[in-house]
PDB file of N, CA and C in Angstrom:
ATOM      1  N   UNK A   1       0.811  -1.196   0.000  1.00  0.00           N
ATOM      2  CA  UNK A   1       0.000   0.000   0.000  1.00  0.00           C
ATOM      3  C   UNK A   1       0.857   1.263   0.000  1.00  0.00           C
ATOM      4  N   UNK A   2       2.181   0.991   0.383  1.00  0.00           N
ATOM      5  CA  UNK A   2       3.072   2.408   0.859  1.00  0.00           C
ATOM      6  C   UNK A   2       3.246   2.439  -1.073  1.00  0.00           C
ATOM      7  N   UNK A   3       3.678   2.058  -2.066  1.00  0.00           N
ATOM      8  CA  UNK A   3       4.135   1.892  -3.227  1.00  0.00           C
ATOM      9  C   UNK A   3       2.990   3.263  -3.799  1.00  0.00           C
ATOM     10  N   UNK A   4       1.990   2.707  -3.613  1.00  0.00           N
ATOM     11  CA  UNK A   4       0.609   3.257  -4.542  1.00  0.00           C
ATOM     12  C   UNK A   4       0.550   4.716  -3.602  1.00  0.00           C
ATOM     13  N   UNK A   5       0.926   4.986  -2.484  1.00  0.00           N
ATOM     14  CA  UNK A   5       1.047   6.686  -1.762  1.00  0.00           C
ATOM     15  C   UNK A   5       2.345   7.086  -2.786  1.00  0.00           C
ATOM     16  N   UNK A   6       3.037   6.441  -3.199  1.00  0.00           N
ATOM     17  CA  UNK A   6       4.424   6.889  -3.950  1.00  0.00           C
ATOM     18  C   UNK A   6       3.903   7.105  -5.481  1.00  0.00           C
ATOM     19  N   UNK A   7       3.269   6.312  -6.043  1.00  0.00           N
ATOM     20  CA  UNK A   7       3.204   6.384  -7.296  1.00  0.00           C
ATOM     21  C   UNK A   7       2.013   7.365  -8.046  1.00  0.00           C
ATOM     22  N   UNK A   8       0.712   7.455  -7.042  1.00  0.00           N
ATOM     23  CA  UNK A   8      -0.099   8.264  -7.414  1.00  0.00           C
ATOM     24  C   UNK A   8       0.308   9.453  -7.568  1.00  0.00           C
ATOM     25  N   UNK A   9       1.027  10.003  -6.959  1.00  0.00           N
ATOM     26  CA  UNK A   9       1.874  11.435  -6.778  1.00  0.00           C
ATOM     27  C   UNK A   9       2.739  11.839  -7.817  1.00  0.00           C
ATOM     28  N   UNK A  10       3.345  10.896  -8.081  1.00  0.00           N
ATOM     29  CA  UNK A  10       4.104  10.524  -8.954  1.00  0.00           C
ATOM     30  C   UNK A  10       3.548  10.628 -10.693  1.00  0.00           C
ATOM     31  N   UNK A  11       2.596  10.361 -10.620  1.00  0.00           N
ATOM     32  CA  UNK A  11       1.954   9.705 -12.016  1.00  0.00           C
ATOM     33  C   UNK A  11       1.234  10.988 -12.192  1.00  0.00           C
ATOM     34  N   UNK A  12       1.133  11.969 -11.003  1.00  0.00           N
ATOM     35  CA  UNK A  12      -0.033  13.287 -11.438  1.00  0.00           C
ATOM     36  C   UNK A  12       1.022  14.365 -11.564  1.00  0.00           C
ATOM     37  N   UNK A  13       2.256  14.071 -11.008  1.00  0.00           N
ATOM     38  CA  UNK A  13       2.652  15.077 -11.442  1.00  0.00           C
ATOM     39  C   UNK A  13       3.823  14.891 -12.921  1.00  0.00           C
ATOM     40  N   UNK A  14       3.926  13.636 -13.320  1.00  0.00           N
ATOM     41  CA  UNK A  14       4.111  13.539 -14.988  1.00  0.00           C
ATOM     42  C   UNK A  14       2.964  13.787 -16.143  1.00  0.00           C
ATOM     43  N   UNK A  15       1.913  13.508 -15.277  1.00  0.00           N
ATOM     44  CA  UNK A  15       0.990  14.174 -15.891  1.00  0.00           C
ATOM     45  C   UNK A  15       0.704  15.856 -16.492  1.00  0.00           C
ATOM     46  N   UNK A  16       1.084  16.267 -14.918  1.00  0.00           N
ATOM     47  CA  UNK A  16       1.055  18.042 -15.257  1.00  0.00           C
ATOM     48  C   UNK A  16       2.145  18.170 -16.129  1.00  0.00           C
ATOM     49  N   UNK A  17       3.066  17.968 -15.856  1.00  0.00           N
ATOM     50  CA  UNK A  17       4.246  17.985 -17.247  1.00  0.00           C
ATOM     51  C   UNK A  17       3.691  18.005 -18.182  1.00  0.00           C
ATOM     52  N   UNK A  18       3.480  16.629 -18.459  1.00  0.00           N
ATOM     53  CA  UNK A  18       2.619  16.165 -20.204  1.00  0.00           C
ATOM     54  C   UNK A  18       2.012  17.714 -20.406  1.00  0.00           C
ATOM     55  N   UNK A  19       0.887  18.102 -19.941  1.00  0.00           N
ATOM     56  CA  UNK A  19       0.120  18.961 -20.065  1.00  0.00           C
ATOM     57  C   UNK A  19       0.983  20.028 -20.407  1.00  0.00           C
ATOM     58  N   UNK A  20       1.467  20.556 -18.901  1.00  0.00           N
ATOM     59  CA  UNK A  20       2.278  21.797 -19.418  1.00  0.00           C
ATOM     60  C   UNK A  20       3.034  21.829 -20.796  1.00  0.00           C
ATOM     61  N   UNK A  21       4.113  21.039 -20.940  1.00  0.00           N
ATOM     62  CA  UNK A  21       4.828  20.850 -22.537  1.00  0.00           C
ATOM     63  C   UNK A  21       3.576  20.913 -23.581  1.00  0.00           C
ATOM     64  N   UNK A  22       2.515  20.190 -23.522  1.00  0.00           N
ATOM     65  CA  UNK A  22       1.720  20.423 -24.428  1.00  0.00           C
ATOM     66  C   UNK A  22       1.105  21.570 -24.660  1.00  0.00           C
ATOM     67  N   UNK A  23       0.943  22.463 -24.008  1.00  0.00           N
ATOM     68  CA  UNK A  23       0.079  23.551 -23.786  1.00  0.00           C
ATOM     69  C   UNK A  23       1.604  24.327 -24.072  1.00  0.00           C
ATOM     70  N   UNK A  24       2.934  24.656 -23.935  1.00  0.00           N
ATOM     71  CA  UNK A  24       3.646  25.301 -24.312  1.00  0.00           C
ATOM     72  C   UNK A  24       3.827  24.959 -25.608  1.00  0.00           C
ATOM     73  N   UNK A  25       3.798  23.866 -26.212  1.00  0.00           N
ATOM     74  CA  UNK A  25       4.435  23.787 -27.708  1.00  0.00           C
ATOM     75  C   UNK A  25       2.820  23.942 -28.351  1.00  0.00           C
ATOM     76  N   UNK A  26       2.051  23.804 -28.118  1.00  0.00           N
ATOM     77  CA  UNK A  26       0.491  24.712 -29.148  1.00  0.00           C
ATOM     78  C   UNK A  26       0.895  26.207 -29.097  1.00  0.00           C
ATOM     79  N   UNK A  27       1.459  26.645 -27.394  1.00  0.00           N
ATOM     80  CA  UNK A  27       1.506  28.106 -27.937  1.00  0.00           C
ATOM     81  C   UNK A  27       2.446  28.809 -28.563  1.00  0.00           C
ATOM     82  N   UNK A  28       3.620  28.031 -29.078  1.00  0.00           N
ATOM     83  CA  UNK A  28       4.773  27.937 -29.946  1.00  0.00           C
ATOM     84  C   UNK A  28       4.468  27.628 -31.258  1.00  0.00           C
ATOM     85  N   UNK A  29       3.256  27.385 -31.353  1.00  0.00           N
ATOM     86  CA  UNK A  29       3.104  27.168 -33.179  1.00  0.00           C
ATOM     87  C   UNK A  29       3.932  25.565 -34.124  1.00  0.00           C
ATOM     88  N   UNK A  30       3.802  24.772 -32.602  1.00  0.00           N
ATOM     89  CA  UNK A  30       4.337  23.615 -33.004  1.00  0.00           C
ATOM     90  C   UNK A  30       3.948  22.579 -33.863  1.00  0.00           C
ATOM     91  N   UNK A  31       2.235  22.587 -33.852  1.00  0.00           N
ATOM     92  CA  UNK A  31       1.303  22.272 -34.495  1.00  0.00           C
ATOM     93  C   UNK A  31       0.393  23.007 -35.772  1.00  0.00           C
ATOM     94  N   UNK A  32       1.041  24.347 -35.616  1.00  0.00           N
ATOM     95  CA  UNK A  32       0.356  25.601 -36.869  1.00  0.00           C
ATOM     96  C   UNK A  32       0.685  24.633 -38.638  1.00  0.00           C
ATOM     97  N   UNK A  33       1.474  24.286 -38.857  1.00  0.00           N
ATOM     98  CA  UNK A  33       1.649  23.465 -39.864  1.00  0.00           C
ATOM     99  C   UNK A  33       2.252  21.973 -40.571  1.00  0.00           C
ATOM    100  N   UNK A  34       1.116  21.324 -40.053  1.00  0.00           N
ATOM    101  CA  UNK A  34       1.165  19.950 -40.257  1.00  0.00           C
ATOM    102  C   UNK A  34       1.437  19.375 -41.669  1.00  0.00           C
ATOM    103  N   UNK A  35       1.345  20.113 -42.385  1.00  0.00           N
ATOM    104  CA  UNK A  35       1.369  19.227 -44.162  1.00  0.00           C
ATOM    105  C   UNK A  35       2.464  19.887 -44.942  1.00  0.00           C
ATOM    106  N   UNK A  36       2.797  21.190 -44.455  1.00  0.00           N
ATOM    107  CA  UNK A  36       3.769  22.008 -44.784  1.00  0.00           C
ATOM    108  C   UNK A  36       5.407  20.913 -45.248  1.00  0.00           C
ATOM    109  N   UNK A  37       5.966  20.223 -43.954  1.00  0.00           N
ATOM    110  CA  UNK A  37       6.789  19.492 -43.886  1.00  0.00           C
ATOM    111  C   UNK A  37       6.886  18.425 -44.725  1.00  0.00           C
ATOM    112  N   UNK A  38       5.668  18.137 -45.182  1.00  0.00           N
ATOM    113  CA  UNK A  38       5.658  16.050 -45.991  1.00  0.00           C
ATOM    114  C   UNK A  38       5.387  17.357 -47.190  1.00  0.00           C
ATOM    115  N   UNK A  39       5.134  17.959 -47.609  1.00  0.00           N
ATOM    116  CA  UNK A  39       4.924  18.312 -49.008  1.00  0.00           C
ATOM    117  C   UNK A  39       6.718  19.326 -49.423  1.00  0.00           C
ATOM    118  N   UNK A  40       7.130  19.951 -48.511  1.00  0.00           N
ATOM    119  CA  UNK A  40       8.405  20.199 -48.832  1.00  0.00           C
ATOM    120  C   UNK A  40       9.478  19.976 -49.385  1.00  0.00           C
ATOM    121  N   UNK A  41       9.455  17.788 -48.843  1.00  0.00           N
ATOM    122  CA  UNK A  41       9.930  17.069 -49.210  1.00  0.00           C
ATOM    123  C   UNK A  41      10.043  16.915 -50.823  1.00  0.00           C
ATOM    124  N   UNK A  42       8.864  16.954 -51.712  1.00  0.00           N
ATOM    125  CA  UNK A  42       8.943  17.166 -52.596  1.00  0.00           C
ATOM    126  C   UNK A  42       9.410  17.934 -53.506  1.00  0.00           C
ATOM    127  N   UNK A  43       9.695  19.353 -52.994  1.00  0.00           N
ATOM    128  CA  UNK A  43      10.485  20.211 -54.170  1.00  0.00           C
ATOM    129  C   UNK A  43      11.813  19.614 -54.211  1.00  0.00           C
ATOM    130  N   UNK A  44      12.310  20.139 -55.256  1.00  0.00           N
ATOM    131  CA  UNK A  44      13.798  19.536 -55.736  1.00  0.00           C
ATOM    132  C   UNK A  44      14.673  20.914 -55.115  1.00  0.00           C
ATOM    133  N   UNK A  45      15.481  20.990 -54.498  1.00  0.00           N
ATOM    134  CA  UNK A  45      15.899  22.148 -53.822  1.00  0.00           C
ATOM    135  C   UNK A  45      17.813  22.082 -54.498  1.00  0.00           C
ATOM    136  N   UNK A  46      18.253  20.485 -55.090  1.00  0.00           N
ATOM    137  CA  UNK A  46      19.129  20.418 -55.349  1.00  0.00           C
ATOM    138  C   UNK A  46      19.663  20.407 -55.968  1.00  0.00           C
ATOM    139  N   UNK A  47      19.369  21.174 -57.180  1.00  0.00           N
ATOM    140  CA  UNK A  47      19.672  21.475 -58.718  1.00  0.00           C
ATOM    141  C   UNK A  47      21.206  21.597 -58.797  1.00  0.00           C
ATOM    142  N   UNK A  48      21.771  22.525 -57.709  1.00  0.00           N
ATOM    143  CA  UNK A  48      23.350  22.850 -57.678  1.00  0.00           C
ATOM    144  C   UNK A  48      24.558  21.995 -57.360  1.00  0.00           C
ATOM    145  N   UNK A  49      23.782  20.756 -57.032  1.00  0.00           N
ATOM    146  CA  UNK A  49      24.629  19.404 -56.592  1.00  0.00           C
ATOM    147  C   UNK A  49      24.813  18.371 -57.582  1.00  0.00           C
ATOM    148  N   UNK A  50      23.477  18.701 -58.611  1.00  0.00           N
ATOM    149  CA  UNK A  50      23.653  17.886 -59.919  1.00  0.00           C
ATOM    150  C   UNK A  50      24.760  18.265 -60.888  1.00  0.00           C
ATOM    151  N   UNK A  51      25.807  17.796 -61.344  1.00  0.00           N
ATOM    152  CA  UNK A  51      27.009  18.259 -62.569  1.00  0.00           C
ATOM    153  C   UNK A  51      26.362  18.299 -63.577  1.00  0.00           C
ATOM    154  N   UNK A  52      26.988  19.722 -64.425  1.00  0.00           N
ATOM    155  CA  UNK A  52      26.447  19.926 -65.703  1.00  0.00           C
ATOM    156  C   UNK A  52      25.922  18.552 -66.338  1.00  0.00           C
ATOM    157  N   UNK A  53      26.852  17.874 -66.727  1.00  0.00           N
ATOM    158  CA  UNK A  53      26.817  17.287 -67.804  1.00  0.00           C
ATOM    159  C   UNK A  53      25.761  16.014 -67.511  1.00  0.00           C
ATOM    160  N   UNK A  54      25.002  15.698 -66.342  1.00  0.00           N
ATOM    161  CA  UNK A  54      24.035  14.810 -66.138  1.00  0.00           C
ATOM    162  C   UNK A  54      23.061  16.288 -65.915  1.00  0.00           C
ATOM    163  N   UNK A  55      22.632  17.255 -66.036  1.00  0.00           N
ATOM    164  CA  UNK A  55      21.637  17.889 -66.619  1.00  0.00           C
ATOM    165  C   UNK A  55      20.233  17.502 -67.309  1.00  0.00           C
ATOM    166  N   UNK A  56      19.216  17.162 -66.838  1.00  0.00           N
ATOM    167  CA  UNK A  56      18.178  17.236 -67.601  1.00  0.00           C
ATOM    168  C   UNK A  56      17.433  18.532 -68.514  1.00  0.00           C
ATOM    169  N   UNK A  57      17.951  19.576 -67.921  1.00  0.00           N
ATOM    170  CA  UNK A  57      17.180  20.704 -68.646  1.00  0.00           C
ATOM    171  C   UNK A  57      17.986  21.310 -69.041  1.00  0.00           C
ATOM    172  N   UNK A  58      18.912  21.643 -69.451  1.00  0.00           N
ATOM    173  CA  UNK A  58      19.807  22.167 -69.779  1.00  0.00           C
ATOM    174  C   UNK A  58      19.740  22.375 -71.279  1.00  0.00           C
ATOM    175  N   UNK A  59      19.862  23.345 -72.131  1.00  0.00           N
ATOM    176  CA  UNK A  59      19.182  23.763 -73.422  1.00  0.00           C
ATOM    177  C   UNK A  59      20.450  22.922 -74.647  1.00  0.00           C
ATOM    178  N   UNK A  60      19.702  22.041 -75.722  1.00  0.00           N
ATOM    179  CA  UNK A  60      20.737  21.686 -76.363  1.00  0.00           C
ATOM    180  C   UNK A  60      20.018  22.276 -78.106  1.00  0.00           C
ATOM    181  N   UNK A  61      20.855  22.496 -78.955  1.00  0.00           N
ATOM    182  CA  UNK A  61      21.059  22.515 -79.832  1.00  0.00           C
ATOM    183  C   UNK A  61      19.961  22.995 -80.867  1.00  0.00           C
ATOM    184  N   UNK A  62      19.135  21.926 -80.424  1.00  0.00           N
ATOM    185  CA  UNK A  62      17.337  21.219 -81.094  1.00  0.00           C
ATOM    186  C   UNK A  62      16.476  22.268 -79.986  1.00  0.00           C
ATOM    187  N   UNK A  63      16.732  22.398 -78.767  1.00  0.00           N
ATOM    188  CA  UNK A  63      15.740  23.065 -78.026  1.00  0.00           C
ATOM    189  C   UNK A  63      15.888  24.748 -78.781  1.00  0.00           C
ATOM    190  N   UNK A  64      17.104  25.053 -79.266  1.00  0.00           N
ATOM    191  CA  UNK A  64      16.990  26.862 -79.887  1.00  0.00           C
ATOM    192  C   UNK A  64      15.941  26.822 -80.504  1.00  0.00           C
ATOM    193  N   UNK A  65      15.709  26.261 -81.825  1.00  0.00           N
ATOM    194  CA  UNK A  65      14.721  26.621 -82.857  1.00  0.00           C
ATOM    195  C   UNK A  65      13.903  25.599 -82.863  1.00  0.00           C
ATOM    196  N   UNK A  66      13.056  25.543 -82.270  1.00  0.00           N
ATOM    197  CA  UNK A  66      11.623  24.198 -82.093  1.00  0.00           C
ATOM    198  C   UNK A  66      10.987  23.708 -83.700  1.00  0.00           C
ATOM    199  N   UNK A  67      10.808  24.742 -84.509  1.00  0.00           N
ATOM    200  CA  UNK A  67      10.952  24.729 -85.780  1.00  0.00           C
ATOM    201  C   UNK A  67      11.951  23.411 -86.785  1.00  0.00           C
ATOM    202  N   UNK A  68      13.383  23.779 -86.138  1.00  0.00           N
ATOM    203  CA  UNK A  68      14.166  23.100 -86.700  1.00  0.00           C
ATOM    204  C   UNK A  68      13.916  21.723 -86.331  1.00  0.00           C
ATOM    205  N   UNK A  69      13.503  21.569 -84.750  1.00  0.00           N
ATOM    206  CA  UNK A  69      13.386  20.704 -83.932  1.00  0.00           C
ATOM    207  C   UNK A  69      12.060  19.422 -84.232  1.00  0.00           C
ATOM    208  N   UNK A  70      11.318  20.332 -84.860  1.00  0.00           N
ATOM    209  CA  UNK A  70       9.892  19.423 -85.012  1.00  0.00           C
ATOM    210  C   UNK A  70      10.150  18.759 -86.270  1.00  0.00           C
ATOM    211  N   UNK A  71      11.167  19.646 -87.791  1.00  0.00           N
ATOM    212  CA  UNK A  71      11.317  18.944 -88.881  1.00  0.00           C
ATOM    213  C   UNK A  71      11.828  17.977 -88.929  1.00  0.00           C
ATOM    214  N   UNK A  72      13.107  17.648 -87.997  1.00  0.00           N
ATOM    215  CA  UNK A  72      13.919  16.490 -87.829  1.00  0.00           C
ATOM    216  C   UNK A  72      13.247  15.398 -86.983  1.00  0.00           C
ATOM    217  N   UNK A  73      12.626  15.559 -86.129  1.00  0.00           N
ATOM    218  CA  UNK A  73      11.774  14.396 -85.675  1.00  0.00           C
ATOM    219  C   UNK A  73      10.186  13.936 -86.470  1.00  0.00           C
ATOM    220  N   UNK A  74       9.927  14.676 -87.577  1.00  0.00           N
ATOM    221  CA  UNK A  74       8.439  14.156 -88.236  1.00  0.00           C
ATOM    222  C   UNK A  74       8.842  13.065 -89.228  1.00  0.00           C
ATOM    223  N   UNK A  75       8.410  12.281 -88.982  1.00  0.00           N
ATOM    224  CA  UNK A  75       8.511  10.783 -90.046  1.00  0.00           C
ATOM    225  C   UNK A  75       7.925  11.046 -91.477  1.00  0.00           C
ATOM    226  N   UNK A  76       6.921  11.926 -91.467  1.00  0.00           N
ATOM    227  CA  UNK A  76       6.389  12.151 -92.516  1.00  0.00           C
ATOM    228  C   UNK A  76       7.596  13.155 -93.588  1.00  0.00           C
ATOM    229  N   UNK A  77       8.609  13.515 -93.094  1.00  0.00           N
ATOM    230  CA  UNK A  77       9.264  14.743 -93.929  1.00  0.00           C
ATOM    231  C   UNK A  77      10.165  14.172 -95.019  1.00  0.00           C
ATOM    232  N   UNK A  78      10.304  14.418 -96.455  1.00  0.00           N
ATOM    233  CA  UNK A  78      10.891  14.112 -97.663  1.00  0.00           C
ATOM    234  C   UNK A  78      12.266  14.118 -97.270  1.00  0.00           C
ATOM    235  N   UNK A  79      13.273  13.413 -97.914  1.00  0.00           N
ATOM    236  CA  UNK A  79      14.492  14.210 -97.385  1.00  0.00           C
ATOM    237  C   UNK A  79      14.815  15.011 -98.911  1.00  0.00           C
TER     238      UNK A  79
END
């Protein structure tokens, strides 16, 4: 019986903790943006780590004149 005078005391005041921390980090804006973080993930932020020469966008030759670009790829064109 002496255990349970020790532990009730014990258990209410980890409790007020819990609470308090919780009630300080709502009023910290800890919870203001939940989706913000998992969608972030998604932008590509690392363009400057990729080397030129593995480049996906990077403008070649065929991308200047789209014109030039569309004649050389149509199957239909005479030579």
């Amino acid at each position: 019986m002496q255990i349970v005078m020790f532990l009730v005391p014990l258990m209410l005041m980890l409790v007020a903790l819990g609470v308090l921390l919780f009630s300080w980090a709502v009023k910290n804006g800890q919870y203001d943006d939940l989706e913000g973080p998992a969608h972030r993930i998604l932008y590509d932020d690392d363009k400057d780590m990729i080397p030129d020469e593995a480049r996906q966008d990077k403008a070649t030759p065929d991308d200047a004149d789209p014109e030039l670009s569309s004649k050389q790829n149509d199957p239909d064109r005479k030579a």
